[in-house]
Protein backbone atom coordinates (compact mmCIF):
# COMPACT_ATOMS: atom_id res chain seq x y z
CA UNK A 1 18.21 22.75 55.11
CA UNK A 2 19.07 19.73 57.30
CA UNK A 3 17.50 17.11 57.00
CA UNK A 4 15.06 16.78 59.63
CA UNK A 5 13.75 19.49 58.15
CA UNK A 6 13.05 18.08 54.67
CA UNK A 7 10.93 15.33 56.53
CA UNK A 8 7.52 17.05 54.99
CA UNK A 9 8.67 17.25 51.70
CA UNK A 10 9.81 13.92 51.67
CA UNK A 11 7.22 12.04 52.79
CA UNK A 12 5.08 13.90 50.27
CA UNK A 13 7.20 13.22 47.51
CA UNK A 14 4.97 11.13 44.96
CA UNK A 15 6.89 9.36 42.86
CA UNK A 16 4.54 8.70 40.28
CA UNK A 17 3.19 12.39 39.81
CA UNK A 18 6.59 13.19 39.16
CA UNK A 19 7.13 11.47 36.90
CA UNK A 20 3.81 12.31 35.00
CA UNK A 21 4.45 15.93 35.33
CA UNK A 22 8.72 14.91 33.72
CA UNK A 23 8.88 16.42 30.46
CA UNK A 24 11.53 13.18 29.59
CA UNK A 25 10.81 10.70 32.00
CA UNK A 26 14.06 8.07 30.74
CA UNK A 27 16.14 11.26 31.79
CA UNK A 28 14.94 12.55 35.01
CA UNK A 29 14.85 8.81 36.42
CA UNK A 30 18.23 9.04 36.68
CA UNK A 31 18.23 11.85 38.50
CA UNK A 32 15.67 11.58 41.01
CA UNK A 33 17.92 8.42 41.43
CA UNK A 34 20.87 10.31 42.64
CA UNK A 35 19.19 12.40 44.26
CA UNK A 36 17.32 9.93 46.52
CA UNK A 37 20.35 8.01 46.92
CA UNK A 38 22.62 11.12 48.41
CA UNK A 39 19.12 11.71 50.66
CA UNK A 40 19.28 8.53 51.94
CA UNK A 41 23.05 8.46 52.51
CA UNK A 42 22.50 11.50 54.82
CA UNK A 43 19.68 10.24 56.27
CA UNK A 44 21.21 6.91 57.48
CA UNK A 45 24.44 9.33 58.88
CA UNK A 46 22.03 11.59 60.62
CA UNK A 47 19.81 8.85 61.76
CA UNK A 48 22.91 7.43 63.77
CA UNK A 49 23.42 10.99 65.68
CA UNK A 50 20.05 10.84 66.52
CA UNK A 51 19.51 7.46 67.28
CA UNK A 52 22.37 7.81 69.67
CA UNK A 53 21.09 11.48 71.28
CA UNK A 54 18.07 9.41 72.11
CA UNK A 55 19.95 6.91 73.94
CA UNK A 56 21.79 9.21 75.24
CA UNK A 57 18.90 11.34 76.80
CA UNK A 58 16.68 7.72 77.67
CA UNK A 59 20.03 7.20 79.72
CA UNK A 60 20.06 10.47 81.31
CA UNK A 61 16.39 10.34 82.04
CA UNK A 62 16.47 6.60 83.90
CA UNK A 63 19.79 7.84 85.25
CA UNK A 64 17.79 10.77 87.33
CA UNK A 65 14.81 8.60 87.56
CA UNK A 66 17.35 6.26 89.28
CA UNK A 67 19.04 9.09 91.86
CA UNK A 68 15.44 10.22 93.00
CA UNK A 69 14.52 6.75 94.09
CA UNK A 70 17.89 6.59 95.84
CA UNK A 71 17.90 9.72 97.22
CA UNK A 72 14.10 9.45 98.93
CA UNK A 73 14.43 5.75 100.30
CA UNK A 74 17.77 7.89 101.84
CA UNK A 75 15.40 10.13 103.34
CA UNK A 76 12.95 7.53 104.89
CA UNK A 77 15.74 5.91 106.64
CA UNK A 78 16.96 9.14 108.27
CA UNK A 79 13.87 9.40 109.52
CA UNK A 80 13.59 5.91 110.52
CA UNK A 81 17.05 6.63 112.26
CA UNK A 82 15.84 10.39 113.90
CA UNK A 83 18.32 12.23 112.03
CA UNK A 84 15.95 14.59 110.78
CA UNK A 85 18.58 17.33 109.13
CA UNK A 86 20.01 14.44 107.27
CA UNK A 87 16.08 13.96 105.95
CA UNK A 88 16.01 17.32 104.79
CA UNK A 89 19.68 17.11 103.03
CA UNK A 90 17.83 14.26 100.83
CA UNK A 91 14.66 15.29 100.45
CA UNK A 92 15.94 18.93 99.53
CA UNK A 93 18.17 16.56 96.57
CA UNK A 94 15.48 14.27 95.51
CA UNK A 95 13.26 17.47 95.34
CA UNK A 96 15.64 18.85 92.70
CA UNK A 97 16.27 15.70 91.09
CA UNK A 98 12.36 16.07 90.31
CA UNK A 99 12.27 19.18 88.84
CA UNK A 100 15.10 18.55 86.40
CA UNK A 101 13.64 14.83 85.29
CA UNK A 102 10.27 17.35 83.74
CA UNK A 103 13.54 18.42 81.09
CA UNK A 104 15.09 15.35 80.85
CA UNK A 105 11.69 13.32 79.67
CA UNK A 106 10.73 16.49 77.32
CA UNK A 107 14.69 15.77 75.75
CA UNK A 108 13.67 12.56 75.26
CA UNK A 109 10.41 12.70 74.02
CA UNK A 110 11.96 15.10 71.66
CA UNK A 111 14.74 12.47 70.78
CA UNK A 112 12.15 10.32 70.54
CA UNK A 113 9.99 11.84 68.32
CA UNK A 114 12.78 12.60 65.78
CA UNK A 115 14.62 8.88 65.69
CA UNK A 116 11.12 8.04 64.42
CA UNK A 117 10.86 10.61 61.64
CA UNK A 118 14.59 9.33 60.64
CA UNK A 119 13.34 5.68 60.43
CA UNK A 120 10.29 6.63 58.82
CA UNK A 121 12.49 8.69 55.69
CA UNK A 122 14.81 5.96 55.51
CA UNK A 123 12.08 4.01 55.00
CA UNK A 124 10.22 6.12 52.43
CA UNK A 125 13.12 6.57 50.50
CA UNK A 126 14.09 3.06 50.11
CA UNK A 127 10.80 2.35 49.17
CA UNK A 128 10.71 5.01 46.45
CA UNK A 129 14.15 3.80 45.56
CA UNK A 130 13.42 0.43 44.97
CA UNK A 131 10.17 1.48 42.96
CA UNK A 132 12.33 3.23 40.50
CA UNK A 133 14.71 1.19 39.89
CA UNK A 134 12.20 -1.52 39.37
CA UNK A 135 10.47 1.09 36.87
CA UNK A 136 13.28 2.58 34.84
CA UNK A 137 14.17 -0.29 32.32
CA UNK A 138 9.77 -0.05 31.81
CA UNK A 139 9.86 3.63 31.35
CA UNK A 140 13.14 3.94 29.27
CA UNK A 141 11.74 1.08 26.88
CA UNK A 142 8.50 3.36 26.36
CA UNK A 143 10.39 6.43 25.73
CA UNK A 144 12.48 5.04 23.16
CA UNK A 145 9.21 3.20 21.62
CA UNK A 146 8.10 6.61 21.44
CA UNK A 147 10.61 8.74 19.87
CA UNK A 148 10.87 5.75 17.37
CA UNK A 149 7.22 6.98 16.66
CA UNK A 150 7.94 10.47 16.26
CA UNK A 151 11.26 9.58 14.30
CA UNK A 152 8.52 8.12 11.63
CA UNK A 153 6.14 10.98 12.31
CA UNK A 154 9.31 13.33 10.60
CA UNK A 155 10.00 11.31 8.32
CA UNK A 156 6.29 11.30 6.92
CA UNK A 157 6.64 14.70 7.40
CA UNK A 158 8.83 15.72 3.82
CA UNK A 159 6.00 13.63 2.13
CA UNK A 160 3.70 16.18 3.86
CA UNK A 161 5.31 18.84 2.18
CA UNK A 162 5.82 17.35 -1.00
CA UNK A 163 1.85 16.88 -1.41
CA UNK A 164 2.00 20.64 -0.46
CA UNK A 165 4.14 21.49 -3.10
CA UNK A 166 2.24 19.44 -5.65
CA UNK A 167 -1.07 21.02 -4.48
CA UNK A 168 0.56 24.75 -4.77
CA UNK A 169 1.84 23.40 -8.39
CA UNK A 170 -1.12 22.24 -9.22
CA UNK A 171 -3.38 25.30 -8.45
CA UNK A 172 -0.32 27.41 -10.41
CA UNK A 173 -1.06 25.13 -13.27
CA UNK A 174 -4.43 25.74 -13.18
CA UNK A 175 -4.29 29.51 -12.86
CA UNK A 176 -2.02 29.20 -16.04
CA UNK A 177 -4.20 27.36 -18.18
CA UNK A 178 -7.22 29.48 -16.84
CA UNK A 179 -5.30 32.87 -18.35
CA UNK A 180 -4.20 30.92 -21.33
CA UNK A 181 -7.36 30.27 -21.88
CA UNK A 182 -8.70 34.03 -21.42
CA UNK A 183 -5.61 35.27 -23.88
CA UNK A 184 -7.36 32.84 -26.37
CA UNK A 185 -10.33 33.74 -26.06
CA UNK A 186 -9.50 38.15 -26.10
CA UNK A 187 -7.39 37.09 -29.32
CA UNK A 188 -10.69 35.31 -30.94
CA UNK A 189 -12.68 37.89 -30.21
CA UNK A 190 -10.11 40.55 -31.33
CA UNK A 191 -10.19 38.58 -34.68
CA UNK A 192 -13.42 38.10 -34.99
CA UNK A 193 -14.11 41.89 -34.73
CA UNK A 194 -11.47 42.86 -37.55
CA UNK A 195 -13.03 40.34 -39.70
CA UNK A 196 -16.23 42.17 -39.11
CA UNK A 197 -14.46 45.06 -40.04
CA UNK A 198 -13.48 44.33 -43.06
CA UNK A 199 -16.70 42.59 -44.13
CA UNK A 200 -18.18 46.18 -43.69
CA UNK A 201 -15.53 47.66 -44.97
CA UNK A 202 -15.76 45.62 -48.29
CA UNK A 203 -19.56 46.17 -48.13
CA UNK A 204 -18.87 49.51 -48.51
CA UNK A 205 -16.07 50.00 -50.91
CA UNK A 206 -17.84 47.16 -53.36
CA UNK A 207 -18.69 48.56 -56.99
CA UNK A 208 -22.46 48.84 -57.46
CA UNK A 209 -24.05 48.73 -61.06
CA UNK A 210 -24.32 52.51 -61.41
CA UNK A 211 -20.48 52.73 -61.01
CA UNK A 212 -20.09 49.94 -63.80
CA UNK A 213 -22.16 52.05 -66.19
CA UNK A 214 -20.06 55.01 -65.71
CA UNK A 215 -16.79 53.38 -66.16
CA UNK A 216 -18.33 51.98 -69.12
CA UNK A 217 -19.64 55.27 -70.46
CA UNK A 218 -16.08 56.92 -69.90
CA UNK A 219 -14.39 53.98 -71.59
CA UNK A 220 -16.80 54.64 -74.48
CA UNK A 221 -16.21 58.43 -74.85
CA UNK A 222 -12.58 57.72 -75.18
CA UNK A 223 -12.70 55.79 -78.35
């Protein structure tokens, strides 16, 4: 693309919304850097060439301009002087001189109108050039402000975890002591029912009196 036509996109270049929309700022000032500075190295060469094609075609155009005034004050006088064919030999020149100078002021118009867009994106971009420059030791110092933040932000971050960890312990701890606590109390109950058992038990197997008075009667027989 040359560079006339980049003219749109850099006049709409916005330096700032760039910028903004620059995932890392500090880094792509740099570059937009170079990159402005090779456009405006081309742009001063091509402004030159076309600088000098305007001059060039502003020459041509007073040049014919020039020739038709000659060529009809020849005219005038060979009329003035009856030579009428010599009248018609200018005016026939002059008349053609006319009809090219409708080309010559379009070129140059043309020229013109392009010298200005150069001078107007030379301008731009020095403008832009000199805002960044005057901008990068600002926006560097913020970035690094900022990844010091985030620097601290990971550090804090193991602490984070840590309290995590603890809380995870912590609920482990609990969940431990919470079936320790059922195992204890199964185990009491368990116990409590075999001593229940054997109460009963020893309720029933006890010796009554009717059982001691016929051991005794037995014993008594034997003697």
């Amino acid at each position: 693309m040359g560079i006339l036509e980049r003219f749109g996109t850099i006049m709409k270049a916005n330096i700032n919304a760039l910028l903004d929309k620059a995932e890392d700022p500090a880094k792509m000032i740099d570059q937009y850097l170079i990159d402005m500075k090779e456009s405006l190295a081309s742009v001063k060469k091509e402004t030159v060439n076309i600088m000098a094609l305007e001059k060039k075609a502003e020459a041509d155009f007073n040049e014919n301009k020039a020739e038709i005034e000659k060529f009809k004050d020849l005219a005038g006088k060979a009329v003035k002087s009856g030579n009428d064919e010599d009248a018609r030999v200018f005016i026939k020149k002059y008349k053609d001189l006319e009809a090219r100078s409708a080309a010559l002021e379009s070129n140059l118009s043309a020229a013109t109108e392009n010298a200005n867009k150069m001078k107007e994106m030379h301008n731009k971009l020095v403008s832009d050039i000199g805002e960044l420059e005057s901008r990068k030791a600002q926006i560097k110092s913020t970035v690094s402000i900022a990844k010091a933040i985030e620097k601290v932000n990971k550090v804090g971050d193991p602490l984070g975890k840590a309290s995590e960890i603890g809380s995870k312990f912590s609920d482990m701890e609990s969940k431990a002591n919470e079936r320790l606590d059922r195992a204890q109390a199964a185990s009491e109950l368990n116990g409590e029912i075999g001593d229940a058992a054997d109460k009963l038990a020893k309720s029933y197997g006890a010796a009554t009196d009717a059982d001691v008075d016929e051991e005794l009667a037995r014993l008594k027989s034997g003697i």
